[in-house]
PDB file of N, CA and C in Angstrom:
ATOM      1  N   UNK A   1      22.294 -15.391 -40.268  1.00  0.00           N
ATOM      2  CA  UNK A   1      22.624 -15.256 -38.854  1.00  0.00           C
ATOM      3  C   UNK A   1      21.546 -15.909 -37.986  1.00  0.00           C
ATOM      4  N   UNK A   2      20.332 -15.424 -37.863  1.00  0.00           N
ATOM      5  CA  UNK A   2      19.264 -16.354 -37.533  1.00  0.00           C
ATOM      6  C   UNK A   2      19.086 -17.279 -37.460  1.00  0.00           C
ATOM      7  N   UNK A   3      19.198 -17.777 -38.864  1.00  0.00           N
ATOM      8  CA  UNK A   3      18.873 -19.730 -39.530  1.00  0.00           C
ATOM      9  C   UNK A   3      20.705 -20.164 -38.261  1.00  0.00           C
ATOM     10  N   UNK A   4      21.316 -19.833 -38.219  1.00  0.00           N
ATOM     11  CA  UNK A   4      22.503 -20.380 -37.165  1.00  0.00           C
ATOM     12  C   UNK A   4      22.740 -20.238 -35.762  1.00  0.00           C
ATOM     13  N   UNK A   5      21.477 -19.081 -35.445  1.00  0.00           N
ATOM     14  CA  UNK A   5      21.198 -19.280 -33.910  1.00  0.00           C
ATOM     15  C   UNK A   5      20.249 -20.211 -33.803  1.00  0.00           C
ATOM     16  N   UNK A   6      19.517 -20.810 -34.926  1.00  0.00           N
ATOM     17  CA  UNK A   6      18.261 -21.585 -34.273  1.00  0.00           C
ATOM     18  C   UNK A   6      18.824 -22.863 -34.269  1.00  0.00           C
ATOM     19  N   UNK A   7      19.892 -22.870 -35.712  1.00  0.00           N
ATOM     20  CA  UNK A   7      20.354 -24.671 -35.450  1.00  0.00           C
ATOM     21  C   UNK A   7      21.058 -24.663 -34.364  1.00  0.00           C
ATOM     22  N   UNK A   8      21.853 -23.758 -34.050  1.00  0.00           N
ATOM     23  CA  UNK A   8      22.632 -23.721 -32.731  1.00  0.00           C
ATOM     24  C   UNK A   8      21.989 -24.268 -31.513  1.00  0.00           C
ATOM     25  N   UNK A   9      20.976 -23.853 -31.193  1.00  0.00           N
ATOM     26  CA  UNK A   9      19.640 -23.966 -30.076  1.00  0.00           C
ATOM     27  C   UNK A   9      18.930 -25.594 -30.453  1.00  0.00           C
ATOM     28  N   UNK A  10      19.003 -25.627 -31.338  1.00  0.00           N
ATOM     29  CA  UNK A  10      18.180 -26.976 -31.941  1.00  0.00           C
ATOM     30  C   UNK A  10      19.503 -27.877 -31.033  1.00  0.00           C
ATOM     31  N   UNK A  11      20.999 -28.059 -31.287  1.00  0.00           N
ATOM     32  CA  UNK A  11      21.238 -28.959 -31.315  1.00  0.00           C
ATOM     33  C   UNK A  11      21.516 -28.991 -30.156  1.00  0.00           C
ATOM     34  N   UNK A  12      21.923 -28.055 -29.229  1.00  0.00           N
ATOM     35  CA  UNK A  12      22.217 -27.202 -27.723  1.00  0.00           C
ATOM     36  C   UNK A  12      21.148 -28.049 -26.828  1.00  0.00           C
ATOM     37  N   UNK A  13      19.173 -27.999 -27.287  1.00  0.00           N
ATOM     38  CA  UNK A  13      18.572 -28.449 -26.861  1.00  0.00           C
ATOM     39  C   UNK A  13      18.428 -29.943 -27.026  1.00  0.00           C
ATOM     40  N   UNK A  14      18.656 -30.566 -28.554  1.00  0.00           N
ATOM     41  CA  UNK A  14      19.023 -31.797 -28.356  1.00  0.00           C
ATOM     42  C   UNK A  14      19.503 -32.924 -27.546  1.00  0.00           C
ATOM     43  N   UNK A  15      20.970 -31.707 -27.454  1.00  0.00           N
ATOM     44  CA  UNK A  15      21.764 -32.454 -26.375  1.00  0.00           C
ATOM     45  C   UNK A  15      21.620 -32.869 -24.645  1.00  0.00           C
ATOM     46  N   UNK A  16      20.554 -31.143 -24.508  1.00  0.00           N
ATOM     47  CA  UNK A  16      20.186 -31.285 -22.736  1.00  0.00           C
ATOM     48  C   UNK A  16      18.953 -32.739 -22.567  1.00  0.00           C
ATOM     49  N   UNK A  17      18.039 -32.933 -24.176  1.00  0.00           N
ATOM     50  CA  UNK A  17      17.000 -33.673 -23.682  1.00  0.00           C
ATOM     51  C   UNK A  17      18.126 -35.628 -23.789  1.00  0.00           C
ATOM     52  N   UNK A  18      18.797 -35.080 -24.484  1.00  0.00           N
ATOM     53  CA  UNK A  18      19.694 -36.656 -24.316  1.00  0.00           C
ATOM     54  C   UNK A  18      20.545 -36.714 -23.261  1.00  0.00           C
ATOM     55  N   UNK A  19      20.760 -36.018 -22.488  1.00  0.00           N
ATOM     56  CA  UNK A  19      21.818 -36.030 -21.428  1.00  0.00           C
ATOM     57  C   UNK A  19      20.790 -36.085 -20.067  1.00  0.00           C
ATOM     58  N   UNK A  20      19.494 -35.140 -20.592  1.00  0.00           N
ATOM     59  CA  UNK A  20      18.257 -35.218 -18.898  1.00  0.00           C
ATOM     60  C   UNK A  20      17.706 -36.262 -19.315  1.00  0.00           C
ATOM     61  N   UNK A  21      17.097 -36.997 -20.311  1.00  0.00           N
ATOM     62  CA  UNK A  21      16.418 -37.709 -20.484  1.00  0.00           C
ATOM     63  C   UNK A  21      15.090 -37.165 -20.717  1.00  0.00           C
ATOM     64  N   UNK A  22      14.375 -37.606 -22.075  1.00  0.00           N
ATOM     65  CA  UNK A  22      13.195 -37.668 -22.611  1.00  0.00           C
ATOM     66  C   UNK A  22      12.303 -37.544 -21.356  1.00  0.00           C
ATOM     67  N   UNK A  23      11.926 -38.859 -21.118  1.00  0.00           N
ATOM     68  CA  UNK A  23      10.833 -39.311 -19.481  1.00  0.00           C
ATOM     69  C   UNK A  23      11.365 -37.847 -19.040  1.00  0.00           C
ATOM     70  N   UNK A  24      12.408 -37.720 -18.238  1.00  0.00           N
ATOM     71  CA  UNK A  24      12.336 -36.968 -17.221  1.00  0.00           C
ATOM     72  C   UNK A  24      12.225 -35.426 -17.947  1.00  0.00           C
ATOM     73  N   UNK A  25      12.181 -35.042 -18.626  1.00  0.00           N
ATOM     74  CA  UNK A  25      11.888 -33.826 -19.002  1.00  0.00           C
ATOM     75  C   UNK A  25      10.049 -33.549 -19.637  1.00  0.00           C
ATOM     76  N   UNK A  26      10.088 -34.323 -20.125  1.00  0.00           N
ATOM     77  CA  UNK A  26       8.086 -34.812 -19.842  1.00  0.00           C
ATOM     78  C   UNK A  26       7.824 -34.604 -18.712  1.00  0.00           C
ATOM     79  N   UNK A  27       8.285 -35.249 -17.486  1.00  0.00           N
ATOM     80  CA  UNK A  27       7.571 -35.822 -16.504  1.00  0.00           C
ATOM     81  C   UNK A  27       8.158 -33.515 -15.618  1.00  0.00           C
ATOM     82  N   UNK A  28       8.966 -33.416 -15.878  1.00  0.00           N
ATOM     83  CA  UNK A  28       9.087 -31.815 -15.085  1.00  0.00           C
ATOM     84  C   UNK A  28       8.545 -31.053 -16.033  1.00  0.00           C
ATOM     85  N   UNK A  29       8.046 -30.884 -17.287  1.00  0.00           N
ATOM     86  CA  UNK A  29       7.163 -29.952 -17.720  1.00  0.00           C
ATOM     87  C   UNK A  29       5.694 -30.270 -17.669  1.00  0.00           C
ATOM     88  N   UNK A  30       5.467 -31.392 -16.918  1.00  0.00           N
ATOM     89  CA  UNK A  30       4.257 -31.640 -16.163  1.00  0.00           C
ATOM     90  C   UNK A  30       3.898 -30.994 -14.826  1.00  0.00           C
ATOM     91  N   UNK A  31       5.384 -31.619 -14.424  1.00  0.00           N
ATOM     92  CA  UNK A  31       5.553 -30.804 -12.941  1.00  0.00           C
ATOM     93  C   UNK A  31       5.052 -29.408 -12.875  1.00  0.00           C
ATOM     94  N   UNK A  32       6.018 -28.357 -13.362  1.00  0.00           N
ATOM     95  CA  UNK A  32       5.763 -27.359 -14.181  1.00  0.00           C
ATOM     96  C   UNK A  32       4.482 -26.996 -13.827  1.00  0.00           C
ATOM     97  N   UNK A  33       3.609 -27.278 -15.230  1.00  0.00           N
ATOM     98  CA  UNK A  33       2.431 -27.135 -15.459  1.00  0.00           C
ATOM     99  C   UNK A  33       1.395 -27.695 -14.018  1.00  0.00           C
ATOM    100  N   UNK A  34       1.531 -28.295 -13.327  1.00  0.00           N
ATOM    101  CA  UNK A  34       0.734 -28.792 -12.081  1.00  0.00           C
ATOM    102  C   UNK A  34       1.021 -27.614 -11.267  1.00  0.00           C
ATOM    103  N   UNK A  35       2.415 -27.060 -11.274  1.00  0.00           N
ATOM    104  CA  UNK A  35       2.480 -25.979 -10.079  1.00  0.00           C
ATOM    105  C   UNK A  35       2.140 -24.449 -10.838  1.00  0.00           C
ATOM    106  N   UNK A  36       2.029 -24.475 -11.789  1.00  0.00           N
ATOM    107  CA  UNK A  36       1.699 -23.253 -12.261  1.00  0.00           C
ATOM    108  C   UNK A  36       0.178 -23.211 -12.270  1.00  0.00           C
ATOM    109  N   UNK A  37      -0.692 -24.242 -12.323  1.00  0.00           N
ATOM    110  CA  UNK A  37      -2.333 -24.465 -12.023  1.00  0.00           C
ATOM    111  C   UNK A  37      -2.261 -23.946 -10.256  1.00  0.00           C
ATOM    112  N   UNK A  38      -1.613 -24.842  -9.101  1.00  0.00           N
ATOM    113  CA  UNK A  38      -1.787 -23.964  -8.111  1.00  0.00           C
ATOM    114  C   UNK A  38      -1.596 -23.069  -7.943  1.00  0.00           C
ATOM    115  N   UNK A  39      -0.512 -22.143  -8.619  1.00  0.00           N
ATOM    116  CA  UNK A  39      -0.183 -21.128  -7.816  1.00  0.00           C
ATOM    117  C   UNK A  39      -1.057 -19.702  -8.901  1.00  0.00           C
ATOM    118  N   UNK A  40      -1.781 -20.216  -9.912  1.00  0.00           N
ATOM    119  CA  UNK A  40      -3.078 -19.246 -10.211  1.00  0.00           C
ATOM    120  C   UNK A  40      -4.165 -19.499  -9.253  1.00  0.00           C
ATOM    121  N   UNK A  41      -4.213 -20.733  -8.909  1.00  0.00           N
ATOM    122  CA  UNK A  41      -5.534 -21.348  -8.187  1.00  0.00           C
ATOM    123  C   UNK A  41      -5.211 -20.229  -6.807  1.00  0.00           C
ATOM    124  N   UNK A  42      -3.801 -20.682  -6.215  1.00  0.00           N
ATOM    125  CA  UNK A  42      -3.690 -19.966  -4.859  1.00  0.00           C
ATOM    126  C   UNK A  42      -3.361 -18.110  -4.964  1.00  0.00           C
ATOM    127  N   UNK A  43      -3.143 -17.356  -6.077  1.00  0.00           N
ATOM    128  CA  UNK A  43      -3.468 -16.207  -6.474  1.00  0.00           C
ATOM    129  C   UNK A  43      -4.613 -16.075  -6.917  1.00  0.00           C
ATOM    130  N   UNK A  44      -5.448 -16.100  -7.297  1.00  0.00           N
ATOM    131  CA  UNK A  44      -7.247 -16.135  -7.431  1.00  0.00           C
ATOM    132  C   UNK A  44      -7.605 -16.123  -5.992  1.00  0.00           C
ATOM    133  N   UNK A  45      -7.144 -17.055  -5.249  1.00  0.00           N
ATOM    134  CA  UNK A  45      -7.849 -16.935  -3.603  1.00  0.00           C
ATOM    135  C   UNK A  45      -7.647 -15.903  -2.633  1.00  0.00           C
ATOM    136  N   UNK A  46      -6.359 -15.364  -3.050  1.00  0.00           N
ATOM    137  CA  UNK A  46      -5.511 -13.942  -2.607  1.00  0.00           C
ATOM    138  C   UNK A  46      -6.365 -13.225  -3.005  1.00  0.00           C
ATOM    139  N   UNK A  47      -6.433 -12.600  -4.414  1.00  0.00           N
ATOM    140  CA  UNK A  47      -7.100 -11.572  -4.912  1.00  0.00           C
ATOM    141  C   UNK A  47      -8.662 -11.749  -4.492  1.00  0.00           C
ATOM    142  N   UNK A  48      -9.087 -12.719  -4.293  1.00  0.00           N
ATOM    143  CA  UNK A  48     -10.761 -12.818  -3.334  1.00  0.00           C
ATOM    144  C   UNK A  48     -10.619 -12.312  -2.004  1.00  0.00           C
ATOM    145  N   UNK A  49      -9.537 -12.756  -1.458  1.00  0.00           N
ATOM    146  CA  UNK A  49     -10.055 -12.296   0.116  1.00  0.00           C
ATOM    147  C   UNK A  49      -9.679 -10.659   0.214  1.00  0.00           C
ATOM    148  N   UNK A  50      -8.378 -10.972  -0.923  1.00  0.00           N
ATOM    149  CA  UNK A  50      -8.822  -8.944  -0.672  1.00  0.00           C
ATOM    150  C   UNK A  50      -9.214  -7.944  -1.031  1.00  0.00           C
ATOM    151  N   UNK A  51     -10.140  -8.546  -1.937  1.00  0.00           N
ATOM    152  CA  UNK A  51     -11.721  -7.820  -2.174  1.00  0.00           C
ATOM    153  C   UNK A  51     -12.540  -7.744  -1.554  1.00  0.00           C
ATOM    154  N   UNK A  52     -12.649  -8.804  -0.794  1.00  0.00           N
ATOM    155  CA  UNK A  52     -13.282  -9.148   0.611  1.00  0.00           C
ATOM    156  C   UNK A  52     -13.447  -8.385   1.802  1.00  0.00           C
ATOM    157  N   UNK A  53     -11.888  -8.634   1.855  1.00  0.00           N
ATOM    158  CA  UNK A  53     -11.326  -7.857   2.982  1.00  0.00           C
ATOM    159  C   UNK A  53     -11.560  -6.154   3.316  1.00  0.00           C
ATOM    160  N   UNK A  54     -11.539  -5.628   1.607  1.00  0.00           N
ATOM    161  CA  UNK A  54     -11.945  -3.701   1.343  1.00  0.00           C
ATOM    162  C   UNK A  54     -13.200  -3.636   2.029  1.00  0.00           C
ATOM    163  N   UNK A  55     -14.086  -4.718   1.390  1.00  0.00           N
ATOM    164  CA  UNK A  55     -15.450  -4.808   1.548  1.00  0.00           C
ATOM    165  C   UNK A  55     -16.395  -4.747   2.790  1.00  0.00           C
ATOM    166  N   UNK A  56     -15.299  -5.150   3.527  1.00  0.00           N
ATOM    167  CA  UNK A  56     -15.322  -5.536   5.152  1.00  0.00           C
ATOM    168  C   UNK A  56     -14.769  -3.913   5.737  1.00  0.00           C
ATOM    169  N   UNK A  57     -14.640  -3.552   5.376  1.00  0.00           N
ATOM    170  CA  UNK A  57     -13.168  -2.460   5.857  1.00  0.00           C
ATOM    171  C   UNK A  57     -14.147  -1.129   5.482  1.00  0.00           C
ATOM    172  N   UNK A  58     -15.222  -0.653   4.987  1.00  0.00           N
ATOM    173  CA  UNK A  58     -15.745  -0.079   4.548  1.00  0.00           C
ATOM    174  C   UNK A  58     -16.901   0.533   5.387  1.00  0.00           C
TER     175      UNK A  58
END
């Protein structure tokens, strides 16, 4: 049952990277990965100012 959900998925995914295209599915799990670096970068800056902010408040 397993071994036939994965070929299932294997060929399922096959088909989306031949129909989106190779390049372009590289180039959005880059994307991806670029916006998932800001938006830790811009949550890290959140969680500073409002540590900050207690600190101030005190």
């Amino acid at each position: 049952m397993l071994a036939e959900e994965e070929a299932a998925l294997k060929k399922y995914y096959g088909k989306v990277i031949t129909s989106y295209g190779r390049e372009n599915l590289i180039h959005l799990l880059q994307l991806m990965k670029q916006l998932e670096t800001v938006m830790s970068t811009e949550f890290e800056g959140m969680e500073e100012d409002a540590i900050e902010e207690q600190g101030t408040d005190e």
